[in-house]
C-alpha atoms as a PDB file:
ATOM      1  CA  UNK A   1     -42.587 113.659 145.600  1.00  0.00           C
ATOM      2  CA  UNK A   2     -41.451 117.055 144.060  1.00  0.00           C
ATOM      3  CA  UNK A   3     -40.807 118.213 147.664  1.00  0.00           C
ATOM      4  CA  UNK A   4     -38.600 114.825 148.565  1.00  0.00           C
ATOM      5  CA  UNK A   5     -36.722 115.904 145.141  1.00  0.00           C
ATOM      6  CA  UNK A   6     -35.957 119.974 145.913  1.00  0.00           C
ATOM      7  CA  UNK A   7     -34.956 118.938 149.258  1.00  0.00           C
ATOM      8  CA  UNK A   8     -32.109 116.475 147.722  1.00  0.00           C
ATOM      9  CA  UNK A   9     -31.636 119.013 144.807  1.00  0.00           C
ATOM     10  CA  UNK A  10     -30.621 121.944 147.741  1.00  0.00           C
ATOM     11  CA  UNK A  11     -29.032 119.989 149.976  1.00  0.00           C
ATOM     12  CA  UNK A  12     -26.281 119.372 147.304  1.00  0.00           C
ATOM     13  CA  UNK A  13     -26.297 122.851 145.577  1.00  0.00           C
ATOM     14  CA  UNK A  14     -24.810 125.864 147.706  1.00  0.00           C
ATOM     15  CA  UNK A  15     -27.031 128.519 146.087  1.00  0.00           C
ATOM     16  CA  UNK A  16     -30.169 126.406 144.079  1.00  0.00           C
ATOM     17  CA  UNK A  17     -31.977 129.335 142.488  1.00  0.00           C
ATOM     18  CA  UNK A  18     -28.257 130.596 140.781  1.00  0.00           C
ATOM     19  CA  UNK A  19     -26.869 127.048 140.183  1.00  0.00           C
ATOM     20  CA  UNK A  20     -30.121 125.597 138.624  1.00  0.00           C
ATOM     21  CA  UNK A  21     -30.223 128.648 136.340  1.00  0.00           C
ATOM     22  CA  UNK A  22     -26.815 128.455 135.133  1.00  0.00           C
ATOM     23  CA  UNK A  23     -27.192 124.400 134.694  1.00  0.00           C
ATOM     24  CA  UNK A  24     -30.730 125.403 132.559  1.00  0.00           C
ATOM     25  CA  UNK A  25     -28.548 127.760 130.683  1.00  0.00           C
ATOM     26  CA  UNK A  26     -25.999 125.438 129.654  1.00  0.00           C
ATOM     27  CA  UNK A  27     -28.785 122.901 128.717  1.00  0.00           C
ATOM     28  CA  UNK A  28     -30.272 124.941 126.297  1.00  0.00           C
ATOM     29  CA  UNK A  29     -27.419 125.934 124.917  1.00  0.00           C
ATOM     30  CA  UNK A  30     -26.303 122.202 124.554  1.00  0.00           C
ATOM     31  CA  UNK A  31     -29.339 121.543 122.848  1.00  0.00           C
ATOM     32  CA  UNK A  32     -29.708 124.153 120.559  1.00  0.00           C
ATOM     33  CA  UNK A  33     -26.340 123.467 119.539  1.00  0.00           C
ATOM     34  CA  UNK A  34     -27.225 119.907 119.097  1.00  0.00           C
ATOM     35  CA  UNK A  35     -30.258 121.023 117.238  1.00  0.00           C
ATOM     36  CA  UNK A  36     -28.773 122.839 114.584  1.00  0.00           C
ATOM     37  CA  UNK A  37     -25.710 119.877 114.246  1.00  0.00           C
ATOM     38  CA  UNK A  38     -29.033 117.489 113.375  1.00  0.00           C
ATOM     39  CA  UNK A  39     -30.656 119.803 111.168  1.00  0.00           C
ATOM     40  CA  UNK A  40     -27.311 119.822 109.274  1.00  0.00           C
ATOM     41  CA  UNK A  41     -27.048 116.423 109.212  1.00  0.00           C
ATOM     42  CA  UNK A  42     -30.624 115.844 107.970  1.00  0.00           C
ATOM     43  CA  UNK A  43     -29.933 118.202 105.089  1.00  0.00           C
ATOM     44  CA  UNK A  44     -27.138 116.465 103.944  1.00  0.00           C
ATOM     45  CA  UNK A  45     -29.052 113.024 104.071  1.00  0.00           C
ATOM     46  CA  UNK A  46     -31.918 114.888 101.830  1.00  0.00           C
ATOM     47  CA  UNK A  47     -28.779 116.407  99.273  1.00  0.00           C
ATOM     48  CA  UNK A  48     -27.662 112.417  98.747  1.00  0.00           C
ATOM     49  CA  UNK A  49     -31.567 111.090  98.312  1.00  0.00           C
ATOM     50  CA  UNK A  50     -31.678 114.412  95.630  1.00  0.00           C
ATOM     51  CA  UNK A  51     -28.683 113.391  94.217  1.00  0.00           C
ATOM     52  CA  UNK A  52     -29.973 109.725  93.886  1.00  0.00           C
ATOM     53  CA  UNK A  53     -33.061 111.236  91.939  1.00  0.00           C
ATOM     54  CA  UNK A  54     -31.434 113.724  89.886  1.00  0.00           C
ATOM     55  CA  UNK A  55     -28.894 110.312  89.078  1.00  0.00           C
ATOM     56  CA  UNK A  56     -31.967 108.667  87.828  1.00  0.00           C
ATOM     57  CA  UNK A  57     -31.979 105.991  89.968  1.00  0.00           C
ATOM     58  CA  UNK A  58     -34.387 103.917  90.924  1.00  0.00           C
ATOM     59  CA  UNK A  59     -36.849 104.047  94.471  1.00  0.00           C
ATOM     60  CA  UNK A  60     -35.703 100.388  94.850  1.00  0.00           C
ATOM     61  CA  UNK A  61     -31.842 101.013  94.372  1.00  0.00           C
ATOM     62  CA  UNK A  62     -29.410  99.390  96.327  1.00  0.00           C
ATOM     63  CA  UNK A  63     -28.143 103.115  96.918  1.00  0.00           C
ATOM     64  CA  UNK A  64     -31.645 104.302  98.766  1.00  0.00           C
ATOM     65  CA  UNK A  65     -30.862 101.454 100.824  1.00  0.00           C
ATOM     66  CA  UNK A  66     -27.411 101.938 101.326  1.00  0.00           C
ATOM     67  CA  UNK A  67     -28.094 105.820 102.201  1.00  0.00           C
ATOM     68  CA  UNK A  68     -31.059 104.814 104.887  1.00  0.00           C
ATOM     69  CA  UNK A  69     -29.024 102.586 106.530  1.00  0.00           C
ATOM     70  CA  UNK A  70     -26.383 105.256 106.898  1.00  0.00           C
ATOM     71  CA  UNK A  71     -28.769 107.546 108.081  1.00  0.00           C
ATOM     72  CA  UNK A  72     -30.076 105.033 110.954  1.00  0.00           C
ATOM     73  CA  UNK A  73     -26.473 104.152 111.941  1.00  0.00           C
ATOM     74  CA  UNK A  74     -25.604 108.125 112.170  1.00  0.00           C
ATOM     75  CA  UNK A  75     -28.786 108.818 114.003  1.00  0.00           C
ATOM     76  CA  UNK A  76     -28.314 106.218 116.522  1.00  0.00           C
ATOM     77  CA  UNK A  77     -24.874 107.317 117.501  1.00  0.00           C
ATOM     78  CA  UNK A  78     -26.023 110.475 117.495  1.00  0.00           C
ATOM     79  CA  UNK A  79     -28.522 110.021 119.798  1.00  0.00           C
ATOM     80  CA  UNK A  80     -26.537 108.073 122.302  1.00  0.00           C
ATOM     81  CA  UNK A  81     -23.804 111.285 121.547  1.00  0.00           C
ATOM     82  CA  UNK A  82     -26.427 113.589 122.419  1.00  0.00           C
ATOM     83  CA  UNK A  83     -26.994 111.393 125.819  1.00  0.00           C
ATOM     84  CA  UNK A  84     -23.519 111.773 126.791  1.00  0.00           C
ATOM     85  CA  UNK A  85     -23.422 115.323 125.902  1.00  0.00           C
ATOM     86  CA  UNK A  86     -26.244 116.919 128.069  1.00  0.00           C
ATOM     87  CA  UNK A  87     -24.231 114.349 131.128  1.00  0.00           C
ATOM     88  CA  UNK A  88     -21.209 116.055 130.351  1.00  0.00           C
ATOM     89  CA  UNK A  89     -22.696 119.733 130.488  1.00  0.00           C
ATOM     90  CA  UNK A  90     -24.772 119.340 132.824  1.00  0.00           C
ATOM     91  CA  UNK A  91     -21.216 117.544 135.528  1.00  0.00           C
ATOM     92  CA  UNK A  92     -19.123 120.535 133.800  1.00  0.00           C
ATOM     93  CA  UNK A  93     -21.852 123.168 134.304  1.00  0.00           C
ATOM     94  CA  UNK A  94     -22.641 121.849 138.066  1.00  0.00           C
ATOM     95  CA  UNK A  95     -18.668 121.897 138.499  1.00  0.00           C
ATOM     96  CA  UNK A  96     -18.468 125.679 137.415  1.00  0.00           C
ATOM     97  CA  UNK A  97     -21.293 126.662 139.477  1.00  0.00           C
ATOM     98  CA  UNK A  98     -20.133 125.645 142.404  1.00  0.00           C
ATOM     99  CA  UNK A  99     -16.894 127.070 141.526  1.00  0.00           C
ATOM    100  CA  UNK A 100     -18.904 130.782 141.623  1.00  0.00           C
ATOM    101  CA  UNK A 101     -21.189 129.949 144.284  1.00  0.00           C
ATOM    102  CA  UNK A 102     -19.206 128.472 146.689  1.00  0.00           C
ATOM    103  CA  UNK A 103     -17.064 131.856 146.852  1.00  0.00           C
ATOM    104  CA  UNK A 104     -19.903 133.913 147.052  1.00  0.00           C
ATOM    105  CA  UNK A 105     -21.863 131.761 149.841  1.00  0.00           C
ATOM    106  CA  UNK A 106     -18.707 131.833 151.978  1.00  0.00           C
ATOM    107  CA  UNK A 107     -18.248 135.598 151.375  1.00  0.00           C
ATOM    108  CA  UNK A 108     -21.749 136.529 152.278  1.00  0.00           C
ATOM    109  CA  UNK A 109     -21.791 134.105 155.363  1.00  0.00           C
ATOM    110  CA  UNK A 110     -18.297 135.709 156.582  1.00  0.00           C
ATOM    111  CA  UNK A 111     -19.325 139.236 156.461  1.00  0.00           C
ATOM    112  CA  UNK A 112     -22.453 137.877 158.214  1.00  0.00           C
ATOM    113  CA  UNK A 113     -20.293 136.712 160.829  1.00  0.00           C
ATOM    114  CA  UNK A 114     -17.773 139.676 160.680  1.00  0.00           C
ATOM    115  CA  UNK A 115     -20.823 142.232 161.040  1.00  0.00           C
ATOM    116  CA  UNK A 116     -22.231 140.865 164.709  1.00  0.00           C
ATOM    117  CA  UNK A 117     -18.591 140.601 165.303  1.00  0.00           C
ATOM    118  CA  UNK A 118     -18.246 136.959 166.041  1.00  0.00           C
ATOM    119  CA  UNK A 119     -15.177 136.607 163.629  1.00  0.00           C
ATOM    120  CA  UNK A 120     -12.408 138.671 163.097  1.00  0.00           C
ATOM    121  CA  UNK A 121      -9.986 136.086 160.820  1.00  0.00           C
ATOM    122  CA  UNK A 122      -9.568 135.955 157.114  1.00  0.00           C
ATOM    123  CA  UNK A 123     -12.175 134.497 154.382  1.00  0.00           C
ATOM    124  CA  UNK A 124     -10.302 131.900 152.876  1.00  0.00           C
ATOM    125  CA  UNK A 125     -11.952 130.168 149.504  1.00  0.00           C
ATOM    126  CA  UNK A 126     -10.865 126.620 148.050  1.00  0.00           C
ATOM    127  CA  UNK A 127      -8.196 126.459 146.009  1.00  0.00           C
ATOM    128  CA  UNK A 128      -9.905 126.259 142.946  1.00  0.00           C
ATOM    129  CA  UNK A 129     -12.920 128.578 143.169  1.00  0.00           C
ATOM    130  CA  UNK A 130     -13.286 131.528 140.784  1.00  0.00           C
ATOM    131  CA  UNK A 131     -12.676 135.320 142.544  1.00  0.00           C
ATOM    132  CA  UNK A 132      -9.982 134.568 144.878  1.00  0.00           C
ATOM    133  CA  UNK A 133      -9.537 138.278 144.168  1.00  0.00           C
ATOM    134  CA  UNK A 134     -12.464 138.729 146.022  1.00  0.00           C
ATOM    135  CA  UNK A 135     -11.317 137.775 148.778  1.00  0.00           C
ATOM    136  CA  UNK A 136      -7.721 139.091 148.591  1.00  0.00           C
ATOM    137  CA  UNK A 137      -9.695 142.765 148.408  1.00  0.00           C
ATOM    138  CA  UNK A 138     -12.078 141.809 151.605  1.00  0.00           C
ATOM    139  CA  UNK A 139      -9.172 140.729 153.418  1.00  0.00           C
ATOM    140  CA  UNK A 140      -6.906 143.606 152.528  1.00  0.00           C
ATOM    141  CA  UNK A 141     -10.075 145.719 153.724  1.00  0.00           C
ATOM    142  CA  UNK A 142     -10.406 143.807 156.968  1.00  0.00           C
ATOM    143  CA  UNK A 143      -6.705 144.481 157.619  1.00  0.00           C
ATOM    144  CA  UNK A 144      -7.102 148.106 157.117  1.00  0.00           C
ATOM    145  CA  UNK A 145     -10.203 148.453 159.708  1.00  0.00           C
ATOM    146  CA  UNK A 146      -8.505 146.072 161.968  1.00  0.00           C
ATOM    147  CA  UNK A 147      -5.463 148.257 161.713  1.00  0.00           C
ATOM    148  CA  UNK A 148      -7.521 151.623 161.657  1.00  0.00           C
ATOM    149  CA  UNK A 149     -10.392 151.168 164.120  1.00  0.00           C
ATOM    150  CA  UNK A 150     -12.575 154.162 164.235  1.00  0.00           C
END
């Protein structure tokens, strides 16, 4: 079963081993961040059951129920928040990493190609990959050997 799962996992990232890491990167720090937005919010629910006790209210007030019910309603949406967050990070992170991989797979694989001379064009990138300065510099490189053949 694992197998069946890296074997769909690779065939839809260009370089698993960087693009998982940078997708477990974001995760965490999605979650952390999450984390300490809950622990914040569970500090202020504890400040309004103080402030119900310092008030000299009563464990059966209307406000303890008032305030629990709040809490519930905030943690639920929170929760289904948190849901959509790690989607969101983890579509935005996969995005980005292919955005750096992709450039870097296609570089590697052209001056794979370019050293047992089976290719002598340009590497051309997608429009919106990261570096294309990268490949401006191995181009203007390429030129100057083509031009200058020792």
């Amino acid at each position: 079963m694992l197998g069946m799962f890296r074997r769909r996992i690779s065939g839809f990232l260009i370089d698993p081993k960087f693009q998982i890491g940078f997708l477990s990167k974001f995760l965490i720090l999605g979650i952390v961040n999450y984390g300490v937005l809950f622990l914040c919010l569970s500090r202020a629910h504890k400040h309004m059951i103080d402030y119900g006790v310092e008030s000299g209210l009563t464990p059966n007030s209307a406000y303890y129920t008032f305030i629990e019910n709040q809490w519930t309603a905030v943690t639920n949406i929170f929760w289904i928040g948190g849901i959509f967050l790690v989607l969101s990070i983890m579509f935005a992170g996969l995005i980005l990493s292919h955005r750096i991989a992709g450039p870097l797979y296609r570089l590697k694989k052209h001056m794979d190609a370019v050293s047992t001379g089976s290719i002598t064009n340009d590497v051309k990138f997608r429009k919106k990959d990261y570096f294309p300065e990268v490949a401006d510099g191995f181009n203007g490189v390429m030129k100057r050997i083509r031009e200058n053949p020792m």
